[in-house]
Protein backbone atom coordinates (compact mmCIF):
# COMPACT_ATOMS: atom_id res chain seq x y z
CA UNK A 1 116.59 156.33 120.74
CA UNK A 2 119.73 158.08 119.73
CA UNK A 3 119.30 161.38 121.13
CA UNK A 4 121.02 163.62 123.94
CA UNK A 5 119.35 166.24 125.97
CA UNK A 6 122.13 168.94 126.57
CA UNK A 7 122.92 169.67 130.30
CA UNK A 8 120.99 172.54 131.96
CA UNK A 9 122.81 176.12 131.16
CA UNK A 10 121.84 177.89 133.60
CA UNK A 11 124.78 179.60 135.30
CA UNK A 12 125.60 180.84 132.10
CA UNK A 13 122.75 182.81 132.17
CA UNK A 14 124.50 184.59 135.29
CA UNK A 15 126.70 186.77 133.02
CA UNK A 16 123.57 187.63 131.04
CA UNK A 17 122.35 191.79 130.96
CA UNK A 18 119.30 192.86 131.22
CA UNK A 19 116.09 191.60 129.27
CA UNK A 20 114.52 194.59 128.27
CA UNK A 21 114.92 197.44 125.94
CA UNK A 22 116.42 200.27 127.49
CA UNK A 23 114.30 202.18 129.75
CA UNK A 24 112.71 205.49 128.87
CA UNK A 25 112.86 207.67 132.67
CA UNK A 26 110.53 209.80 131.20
CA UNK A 27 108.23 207.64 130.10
CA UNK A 28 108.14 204.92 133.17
CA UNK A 29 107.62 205.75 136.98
CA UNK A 30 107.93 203.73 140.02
CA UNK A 31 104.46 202.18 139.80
CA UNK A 32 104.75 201.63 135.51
CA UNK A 33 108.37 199.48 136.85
CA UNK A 34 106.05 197.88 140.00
CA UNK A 35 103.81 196.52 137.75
CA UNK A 36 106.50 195.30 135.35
CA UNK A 37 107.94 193.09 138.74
CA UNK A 38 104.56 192.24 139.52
CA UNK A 39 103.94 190.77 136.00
CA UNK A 40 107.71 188.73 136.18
CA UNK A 41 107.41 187.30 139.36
CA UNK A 42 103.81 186.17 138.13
CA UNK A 43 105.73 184.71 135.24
CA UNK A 44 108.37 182.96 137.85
CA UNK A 45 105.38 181.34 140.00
CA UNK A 46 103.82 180.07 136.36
CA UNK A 47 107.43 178.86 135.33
CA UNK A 48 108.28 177.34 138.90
CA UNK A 49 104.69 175.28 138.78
CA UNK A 50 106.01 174.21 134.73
CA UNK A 51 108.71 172.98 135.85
CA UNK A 52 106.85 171.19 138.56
CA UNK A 53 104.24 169.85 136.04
CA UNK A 54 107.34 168.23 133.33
CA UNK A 55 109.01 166.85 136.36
CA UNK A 56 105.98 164.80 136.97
CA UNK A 57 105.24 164.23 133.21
CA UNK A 58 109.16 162.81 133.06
CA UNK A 59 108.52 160.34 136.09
CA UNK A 60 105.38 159.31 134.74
CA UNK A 61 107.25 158.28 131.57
CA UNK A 62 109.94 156.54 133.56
CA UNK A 63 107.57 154.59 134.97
CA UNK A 64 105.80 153.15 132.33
CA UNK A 65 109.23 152.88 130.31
CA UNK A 66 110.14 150.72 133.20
CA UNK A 67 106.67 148.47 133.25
CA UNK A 68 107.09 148.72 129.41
CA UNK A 69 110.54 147.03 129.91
CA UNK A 70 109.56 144.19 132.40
CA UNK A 71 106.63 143.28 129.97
CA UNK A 72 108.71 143.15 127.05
CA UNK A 73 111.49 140.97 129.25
CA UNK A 74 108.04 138.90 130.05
CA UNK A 75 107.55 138.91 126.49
CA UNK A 76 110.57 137.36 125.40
CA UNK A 77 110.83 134.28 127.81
CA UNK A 78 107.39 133.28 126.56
CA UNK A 79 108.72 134.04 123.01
CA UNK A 80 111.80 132.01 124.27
CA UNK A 81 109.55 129.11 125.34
CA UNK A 82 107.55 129.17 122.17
CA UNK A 83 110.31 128.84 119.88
CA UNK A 84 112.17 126.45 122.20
CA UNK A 85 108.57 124.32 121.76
CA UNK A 86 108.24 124.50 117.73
CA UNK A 87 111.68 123.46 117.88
CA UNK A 88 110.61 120.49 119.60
CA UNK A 89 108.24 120.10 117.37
CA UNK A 90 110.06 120.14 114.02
CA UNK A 91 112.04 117.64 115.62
CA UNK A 92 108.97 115.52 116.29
CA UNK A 93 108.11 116.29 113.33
CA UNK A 94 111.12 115.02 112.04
CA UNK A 95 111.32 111.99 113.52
CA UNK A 96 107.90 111.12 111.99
CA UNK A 97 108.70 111.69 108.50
CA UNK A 98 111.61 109.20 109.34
CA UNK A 99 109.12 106.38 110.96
CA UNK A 100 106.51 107.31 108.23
CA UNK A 101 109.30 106.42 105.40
CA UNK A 102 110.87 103.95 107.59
CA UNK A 103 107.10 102.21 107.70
CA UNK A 104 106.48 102.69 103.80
CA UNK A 105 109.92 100.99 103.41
CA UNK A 106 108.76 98.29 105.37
CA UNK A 107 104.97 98.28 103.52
CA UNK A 108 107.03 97.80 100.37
CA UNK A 109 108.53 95.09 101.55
CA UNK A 110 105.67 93.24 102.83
CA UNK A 111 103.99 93.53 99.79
CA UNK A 112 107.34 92.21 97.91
CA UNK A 113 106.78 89.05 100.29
CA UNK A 114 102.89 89.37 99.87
CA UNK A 115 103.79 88.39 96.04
CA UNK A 116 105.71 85.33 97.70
CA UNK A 117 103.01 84.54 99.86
CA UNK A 118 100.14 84.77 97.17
CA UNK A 119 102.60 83.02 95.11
CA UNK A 120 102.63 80.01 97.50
CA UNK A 121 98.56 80.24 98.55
CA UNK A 122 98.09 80.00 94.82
CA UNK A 123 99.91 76.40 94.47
CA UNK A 124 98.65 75.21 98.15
CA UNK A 125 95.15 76.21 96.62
CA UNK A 126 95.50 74.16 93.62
CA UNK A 127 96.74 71.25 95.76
CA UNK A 128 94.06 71.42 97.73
CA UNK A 129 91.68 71.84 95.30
CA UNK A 130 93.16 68.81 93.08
CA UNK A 131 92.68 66.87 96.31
CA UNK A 132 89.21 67.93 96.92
CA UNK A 133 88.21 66.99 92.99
CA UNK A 134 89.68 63.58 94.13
CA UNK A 135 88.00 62.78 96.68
CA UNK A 136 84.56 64.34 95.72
CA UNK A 137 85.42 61.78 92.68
CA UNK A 138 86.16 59.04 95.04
CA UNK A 139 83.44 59.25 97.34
CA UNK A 140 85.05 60.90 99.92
CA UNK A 141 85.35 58.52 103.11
CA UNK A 142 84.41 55.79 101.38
CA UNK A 143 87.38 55.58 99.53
CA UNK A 144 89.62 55.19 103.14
CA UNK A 145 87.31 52.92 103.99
CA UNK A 146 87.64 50.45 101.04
CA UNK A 147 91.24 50.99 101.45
CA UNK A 148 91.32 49.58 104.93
CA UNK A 149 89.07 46.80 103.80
CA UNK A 150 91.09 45.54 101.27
CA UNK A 151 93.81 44.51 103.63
CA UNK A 152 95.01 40.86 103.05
CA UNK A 153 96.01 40.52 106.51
CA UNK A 154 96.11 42.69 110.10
CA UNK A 155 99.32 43.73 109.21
CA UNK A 156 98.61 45.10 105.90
CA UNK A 157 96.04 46.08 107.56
CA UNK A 158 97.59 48.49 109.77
CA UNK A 159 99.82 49.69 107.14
CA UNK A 160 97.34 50.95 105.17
CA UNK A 161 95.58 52.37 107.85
CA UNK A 162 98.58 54.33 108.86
CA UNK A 163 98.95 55.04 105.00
CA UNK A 164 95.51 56.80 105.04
CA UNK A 165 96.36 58.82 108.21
CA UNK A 166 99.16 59.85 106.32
CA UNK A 167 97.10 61.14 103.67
CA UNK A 168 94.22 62.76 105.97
CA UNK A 169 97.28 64.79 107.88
CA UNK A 170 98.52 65.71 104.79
CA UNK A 171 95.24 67.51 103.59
CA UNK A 172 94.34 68.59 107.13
CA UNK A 173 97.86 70.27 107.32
CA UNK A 174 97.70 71.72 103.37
CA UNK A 175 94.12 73.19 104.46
CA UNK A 176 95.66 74.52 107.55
CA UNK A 177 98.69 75.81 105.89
CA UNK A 178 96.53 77.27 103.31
CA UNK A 179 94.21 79.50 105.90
CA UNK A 180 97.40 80.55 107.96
CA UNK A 181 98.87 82.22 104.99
CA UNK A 182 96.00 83.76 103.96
CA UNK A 183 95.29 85.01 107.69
CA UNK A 184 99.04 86.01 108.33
CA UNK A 185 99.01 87.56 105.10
CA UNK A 186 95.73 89.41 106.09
CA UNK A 187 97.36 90.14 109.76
CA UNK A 188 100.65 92.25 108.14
CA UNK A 189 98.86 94.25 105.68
CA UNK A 190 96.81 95.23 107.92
CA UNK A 191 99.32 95.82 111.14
CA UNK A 192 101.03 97.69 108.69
CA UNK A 193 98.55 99.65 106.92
CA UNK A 194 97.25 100.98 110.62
CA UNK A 195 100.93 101.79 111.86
CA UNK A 196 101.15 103.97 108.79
CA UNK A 197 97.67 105.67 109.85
CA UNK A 198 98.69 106.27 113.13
CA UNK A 199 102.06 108.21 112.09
CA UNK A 200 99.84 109.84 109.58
CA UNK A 201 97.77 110.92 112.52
CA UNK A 202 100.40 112.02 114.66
CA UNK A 203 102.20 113.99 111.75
CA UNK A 204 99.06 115.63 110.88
CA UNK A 205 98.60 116.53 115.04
CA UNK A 206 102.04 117.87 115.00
CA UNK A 207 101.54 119.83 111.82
CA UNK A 208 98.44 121.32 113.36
CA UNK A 209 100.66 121.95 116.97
CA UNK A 210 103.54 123.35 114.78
CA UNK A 211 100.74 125.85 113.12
CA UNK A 212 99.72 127.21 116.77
CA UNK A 213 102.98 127.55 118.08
CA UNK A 214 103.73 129.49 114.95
CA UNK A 215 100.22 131.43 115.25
CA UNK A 216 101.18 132.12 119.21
CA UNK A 217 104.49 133.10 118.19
CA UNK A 218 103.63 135.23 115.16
CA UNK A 219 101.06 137.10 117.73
CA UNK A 220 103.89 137.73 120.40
CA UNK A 221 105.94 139.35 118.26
CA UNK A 222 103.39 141.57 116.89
CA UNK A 223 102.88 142.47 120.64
CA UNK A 224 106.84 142.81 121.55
CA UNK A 225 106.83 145.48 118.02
CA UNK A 226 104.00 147.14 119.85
CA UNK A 227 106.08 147.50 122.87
CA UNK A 228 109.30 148.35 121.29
CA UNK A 229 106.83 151.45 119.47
CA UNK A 230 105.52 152.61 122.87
CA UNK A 231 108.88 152.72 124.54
CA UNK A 232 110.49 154.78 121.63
CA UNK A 233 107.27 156.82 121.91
CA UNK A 234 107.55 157.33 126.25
CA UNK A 235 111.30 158.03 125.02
CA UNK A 236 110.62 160.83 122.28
CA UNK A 237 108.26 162.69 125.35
CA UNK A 238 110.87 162.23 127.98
CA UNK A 239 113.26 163.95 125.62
CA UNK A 240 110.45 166.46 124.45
CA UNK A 241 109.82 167.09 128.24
CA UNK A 242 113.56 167.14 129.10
CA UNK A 243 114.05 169.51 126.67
CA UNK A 244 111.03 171.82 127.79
CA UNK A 245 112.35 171.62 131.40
CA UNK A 246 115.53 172.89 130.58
CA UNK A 247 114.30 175.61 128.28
CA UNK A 248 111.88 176.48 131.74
CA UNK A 249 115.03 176.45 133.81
CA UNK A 250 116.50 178.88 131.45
CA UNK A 251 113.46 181.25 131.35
CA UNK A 252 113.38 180.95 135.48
CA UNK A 253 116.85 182.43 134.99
CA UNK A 254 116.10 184.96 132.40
CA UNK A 255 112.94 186.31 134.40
CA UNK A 256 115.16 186.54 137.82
CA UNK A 257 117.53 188.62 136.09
CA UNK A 258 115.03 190.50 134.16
CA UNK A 259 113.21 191.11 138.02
CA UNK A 260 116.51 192.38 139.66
CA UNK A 261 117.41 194.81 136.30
CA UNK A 262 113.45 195.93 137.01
CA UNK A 263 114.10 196.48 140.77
CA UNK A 264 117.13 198.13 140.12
CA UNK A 265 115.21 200.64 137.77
CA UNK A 266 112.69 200.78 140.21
CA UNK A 267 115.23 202.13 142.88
CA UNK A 268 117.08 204.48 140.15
CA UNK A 269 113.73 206.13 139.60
CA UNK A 270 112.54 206.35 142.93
CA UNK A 271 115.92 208.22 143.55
CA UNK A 272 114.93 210.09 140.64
CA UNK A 273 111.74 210.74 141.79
CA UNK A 274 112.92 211.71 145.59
CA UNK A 275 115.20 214.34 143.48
CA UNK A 276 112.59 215.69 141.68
CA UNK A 277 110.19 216.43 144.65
CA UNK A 278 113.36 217.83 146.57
CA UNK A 279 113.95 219.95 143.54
CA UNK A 280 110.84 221.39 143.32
CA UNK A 281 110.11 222.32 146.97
CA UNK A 282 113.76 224.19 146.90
CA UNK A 283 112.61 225.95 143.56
CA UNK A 284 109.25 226.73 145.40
CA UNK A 285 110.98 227.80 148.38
CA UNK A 286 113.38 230.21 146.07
CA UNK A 287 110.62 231.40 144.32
CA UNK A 288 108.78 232.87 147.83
CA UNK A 289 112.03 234.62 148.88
CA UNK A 290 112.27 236.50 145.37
CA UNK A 291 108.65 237.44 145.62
CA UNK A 292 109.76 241.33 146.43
CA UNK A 293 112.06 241.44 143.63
CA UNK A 294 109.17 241.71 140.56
CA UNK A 295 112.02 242.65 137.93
CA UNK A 296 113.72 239.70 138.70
CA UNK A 297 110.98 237.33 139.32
CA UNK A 298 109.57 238.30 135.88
CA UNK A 299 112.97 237.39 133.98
CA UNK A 300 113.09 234.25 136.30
CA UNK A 301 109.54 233.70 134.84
CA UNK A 302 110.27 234.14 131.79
CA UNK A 303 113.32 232.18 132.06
CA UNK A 304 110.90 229.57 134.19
CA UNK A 305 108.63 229.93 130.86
CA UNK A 306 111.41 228.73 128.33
CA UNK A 307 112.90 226.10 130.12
CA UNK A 308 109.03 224.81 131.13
CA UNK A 309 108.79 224.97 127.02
CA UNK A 310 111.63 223.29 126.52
CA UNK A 311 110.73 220.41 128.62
CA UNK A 312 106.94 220.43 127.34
CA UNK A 313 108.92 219.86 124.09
CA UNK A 314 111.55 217.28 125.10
CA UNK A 315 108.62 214.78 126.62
CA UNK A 316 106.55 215.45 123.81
CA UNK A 317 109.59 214.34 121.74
CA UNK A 318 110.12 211.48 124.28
CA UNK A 319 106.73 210.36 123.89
CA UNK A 320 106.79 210.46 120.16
CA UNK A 321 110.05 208.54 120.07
CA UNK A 322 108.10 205.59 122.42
CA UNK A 323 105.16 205.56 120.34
CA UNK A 324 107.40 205.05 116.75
CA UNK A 325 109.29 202.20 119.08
CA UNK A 326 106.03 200.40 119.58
CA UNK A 327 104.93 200.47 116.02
CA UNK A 328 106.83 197.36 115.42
CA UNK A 329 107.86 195.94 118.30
CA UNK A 330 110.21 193.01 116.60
CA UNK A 331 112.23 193.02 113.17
CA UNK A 332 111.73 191.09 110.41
CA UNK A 333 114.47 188.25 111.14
CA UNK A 334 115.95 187.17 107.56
CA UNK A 335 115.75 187.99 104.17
CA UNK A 336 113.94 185.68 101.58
CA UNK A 337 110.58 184.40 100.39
CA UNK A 338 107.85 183.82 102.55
CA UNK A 339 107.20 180.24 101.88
CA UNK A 340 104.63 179.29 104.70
CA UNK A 341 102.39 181.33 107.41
CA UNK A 342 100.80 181.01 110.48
CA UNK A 343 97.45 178.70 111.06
CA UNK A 344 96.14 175.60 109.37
CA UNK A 345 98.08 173.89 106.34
CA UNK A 346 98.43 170.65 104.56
CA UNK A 347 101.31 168.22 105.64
CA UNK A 348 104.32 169.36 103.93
CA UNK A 349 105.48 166.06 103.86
CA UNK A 350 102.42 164.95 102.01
CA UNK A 351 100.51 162.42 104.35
CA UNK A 352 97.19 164.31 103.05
CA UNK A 353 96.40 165.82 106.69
CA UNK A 354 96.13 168.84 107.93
CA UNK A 355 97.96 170.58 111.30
CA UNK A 356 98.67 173.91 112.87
CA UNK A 357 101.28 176.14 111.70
CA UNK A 358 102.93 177.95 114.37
CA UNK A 359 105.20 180.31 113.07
CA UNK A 360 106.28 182.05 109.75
CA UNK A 361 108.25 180.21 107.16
CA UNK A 362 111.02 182.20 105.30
CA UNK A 363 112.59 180.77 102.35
CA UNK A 364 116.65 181.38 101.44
CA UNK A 365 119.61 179.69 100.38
CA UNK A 366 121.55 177.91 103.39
CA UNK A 367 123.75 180.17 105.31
CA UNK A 368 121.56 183.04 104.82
CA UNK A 369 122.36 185.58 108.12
CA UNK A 370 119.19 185.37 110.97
CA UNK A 371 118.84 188.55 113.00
CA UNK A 372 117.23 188.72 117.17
CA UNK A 373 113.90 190.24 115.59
CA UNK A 374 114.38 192.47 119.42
CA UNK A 375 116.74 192.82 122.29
CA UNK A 376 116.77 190.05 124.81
CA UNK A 377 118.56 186.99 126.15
CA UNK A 378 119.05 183.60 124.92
CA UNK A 379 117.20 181.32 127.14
CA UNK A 380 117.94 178.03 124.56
CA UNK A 381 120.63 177.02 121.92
CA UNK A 382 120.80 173.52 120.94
CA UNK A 383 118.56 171.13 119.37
CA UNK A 384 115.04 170.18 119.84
CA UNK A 385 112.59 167.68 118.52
CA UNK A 386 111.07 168.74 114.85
CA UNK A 387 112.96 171.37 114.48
CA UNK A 388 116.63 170.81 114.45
CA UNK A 389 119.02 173.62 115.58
CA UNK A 390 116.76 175.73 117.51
CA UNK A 391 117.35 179.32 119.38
CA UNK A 392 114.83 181.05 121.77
CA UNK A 393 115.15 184.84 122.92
CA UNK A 394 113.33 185.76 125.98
CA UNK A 395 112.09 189.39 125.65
CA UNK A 396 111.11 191.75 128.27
CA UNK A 397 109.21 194.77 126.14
CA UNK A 398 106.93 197.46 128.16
CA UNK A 399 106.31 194.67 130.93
CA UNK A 400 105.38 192.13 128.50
CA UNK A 401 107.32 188.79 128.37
CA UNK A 402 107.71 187.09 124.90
CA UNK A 403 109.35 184.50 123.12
CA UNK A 404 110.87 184.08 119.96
CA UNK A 405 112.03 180.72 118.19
CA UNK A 406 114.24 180.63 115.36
CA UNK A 407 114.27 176.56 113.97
CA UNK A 408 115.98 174.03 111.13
CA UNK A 409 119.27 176.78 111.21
CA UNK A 410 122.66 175.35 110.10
CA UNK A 411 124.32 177.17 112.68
CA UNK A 412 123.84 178.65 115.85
CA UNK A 413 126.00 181.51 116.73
CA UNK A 414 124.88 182.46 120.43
CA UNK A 415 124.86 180.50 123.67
CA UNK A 416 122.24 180.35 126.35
CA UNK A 417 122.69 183.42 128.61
CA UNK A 418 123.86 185.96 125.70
CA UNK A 419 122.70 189.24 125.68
CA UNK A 420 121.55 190.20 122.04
CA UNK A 421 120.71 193.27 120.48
CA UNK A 422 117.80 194.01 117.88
CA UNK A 423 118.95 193.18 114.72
CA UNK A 424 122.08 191.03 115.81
CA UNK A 425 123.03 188.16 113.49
CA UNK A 426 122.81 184.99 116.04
CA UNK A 427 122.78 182.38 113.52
CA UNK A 428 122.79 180.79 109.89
CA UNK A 429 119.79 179.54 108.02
CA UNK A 430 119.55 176.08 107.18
CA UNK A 431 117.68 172.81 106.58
CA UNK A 432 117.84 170.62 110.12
CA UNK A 433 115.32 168.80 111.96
CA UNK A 434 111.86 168.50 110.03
CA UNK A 435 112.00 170.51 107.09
CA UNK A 436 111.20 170.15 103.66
CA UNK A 437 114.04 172.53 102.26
CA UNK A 438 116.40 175.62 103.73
CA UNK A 439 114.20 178.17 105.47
CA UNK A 440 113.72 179.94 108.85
CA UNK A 441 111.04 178.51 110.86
CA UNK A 442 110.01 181.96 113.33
CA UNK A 443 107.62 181.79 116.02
CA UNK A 444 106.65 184.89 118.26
CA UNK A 445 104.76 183.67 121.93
CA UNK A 446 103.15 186.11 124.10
CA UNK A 447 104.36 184.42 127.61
CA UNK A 448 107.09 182.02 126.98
CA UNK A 449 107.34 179.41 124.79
CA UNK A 450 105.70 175.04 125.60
CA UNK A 451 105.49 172.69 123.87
CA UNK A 452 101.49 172.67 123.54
CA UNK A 453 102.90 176.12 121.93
CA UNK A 454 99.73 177.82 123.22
CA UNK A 455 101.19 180.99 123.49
CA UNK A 456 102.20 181.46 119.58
CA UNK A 457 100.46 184.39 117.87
CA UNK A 458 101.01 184.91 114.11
CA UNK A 459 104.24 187.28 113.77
CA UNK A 460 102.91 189.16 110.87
CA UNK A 461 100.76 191.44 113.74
CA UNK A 462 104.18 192.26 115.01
CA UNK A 463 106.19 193.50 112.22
């Protein structure tokens, strides 16, 4: 999250003037200024509880940033020790594709001697078999036995007998030889043909092992993305809630200075008031003591008369001038088109959905000047979330507070605590933040601004 929250100006807004436009004595008494403090340090106790409210908001976030983090560090040693294991595995696996070939190598060779083997089976059965034809033809037993009884003597005897021993070995031992082949021959194919199933089957249980791990794995890191998404999202509302307590600090500010200028009027025109009574019970007074003198106390009337008149005429005049002042209470801020209004509208960005509009969009080359629409001080200058360069005036106007924003400007050309005047250029328009092309984004709040911006009314009523 590449963002900075800009420190908290708030001693700046020390050197700020006052909030309001400049008070009318003849249209405002002590009680009209009482209610005016009354309605700011309401403000004060609704900003103090605000800032309250974010702190807590900001913690919370901390918080589960911080159990976001130790899950995610959980995350990765069992991603660690998943990856560590299907390394294992391919290795396994490895290692049986060597015994498997190293086996098949073997097979091969087996059946090369196999060949040898058959080979050699093949003559011992035709041996045997040209035996067996020879003795069936002889008579079998017989045959030895007429051998041994046509000895000429013992000792020719016992040659021949040891003669047909010979012979009965030899077949026992070419029948013997004959099923040993044929059983070790028998033996190897199959010793070999079930090593080569068991690697099979222990290839084909890593391969399925290898596939978990790999499932297991695939499904961790779906969850650490997840993670990674709701700690960028805790981040963007610490920095949206950052950013709304320091705009809160800077309206505290604003409002104590706007209290003391109001308590300072108060006392001016409870001076004036005191002057006024004191005035009139010495004109009162003067007026009893030249009760004898009729000539005089008619031209006094008459004087009295006029100068009543003239005043009649100056308050109406007063009055007059007030009520024109309140027919548009801000200015229009900068020229150009108007290019979006206040209320419901389509994603300018074209996702298809539909949101609230808070302000009034004004369309004009970059650089185009941006006036204070009234008198007031800067209680924010930097950047903010969604709308780039950012400036908010805090107005005091007939004990009213409001707010307005001025968003996506390429410059900014007053700091927090400024006074400004109606109709002051305080910045450039421009294209910043989230904005679809170079406008003035201008919102008007009734109260001061949040970030649920539930206090924006459509500025269009105010021009």
């Amino acid at each position: 999250m590449k963002k900075m929250i800009k420190p908290v100006l708030v001693a700046a807004l020390a050197a700020g003037t006052i909030l309001h436009t400049p008070i009318q004595t003849s249209a405002k008494s002590s009680s009209d200024v009482q209610s005016e403090i009354d309605e700011l340090q309401k403000k004060q106790q609704e900003n103090s509880s605000k800032q309250s409210e974010l702190e807590g908001e900001i913690n919370d976030a901390k918080s589960e940033q911080s159990d976001n983090l130790a899950e995610q560090e959980n995350l990765m040693a069992k991603l660690d020790d998943l990856n560590n294991e299907i390394d294992k595995n391919e290795n396994a696996l490895s290692d049986k594709e060597d015994e498997i070939t190293e086996t098949n190598e073997k097979i091969e060779k087996i059946s090369s001697d196999i060949v040898e083997t058959e080979k050699d089976i093949d003559k011992r059965e035709d041996k045997l078999s040209d035996r067996l034809v020879s003795i069936q033809q002889n008579g079998g037993d017989v045959q030895y036995l007429q051998v041994l009884m046509g000895s000429k003597n013992f000792g020719d005897m016992v040659n021949r007998l040891n003669a047909v021993t010979t012979i009965m070995d030899s077949d026992k031992e070419l029948l013997n030889g004959y099923i040993e082949a044929k059983q070790k021959l028998e033996d190897q194919k199959q010793q070999r043909e079930d090593e080569k199933q068991n690697l099979e089957d222990q290839k084909a249980k890593l391969e399925d092992i290898k596939a978990d791990l790999k499932s297991q794995a695939s499904e961790q890191e779906d969850l650490k993305q997840q993670l990674e998404d709701e700690y960028e999202k805790l981040g963007d509302q610490i920095l949206s809630a950052e950013e709304e307590k320091e705009l809160a600090a800077n309206q505290a500010e604003a409002l104590r200075l706007a209290q003391e200028n109001a308590e300072s009027e108060q006392a001016d025109l409870a001076a004036q008031e005191k002057a006024a009574a004191e005035a009139k019970a010495a004109a009162e007074a003067a007026k009893k003591a030249a009760a004898s003198e009729s000539s005089s106390s008619s031209s006094k009337s008459s004087s009295s008369s006029k100068s009543s008149s003239s005043s009649s005429s100056g308050s109406s005049s007063s009055s007059s001038s007030a009520k024109s002042a309140q027919a548009g209470i801000f200015s229009w801020p900068a020229q150009g088109r108007l290019s979006s209004g206040f209320g419901v509208r389509n994603d300018p960005f074209g996702s298809g959905s539909t949101g609230n509009h808070y302000g009034q969009d004004i369309a004009n080359s970059i650089g185009t000047p941006v006036h204070s629409a009234a008198s007031g001080v800067v209680s924010y200058s930097g950047t903010m979330n969604g709308y780039g360069n950012v400036i908010i005036v805090t107005h005091s106007i007939n004990g009213r507070t409001y707010e307005t924003l001025y968003g996506h400007l390429d410059k900014r050309e007053v700091s927090v605590g400024e006074s400004v005047s109606r109709g002051q250029e305080i910045a450039k328009m421009g294209n910043t933040g989230g904005s679809t092309g170079p406008h003035l984004h201008f919102e008007i709040h009734e109260g001061k601004w949040n970030g649920a911006k539930s206090n924006a009314v459509d500025p269009m009523k105010y021009f």
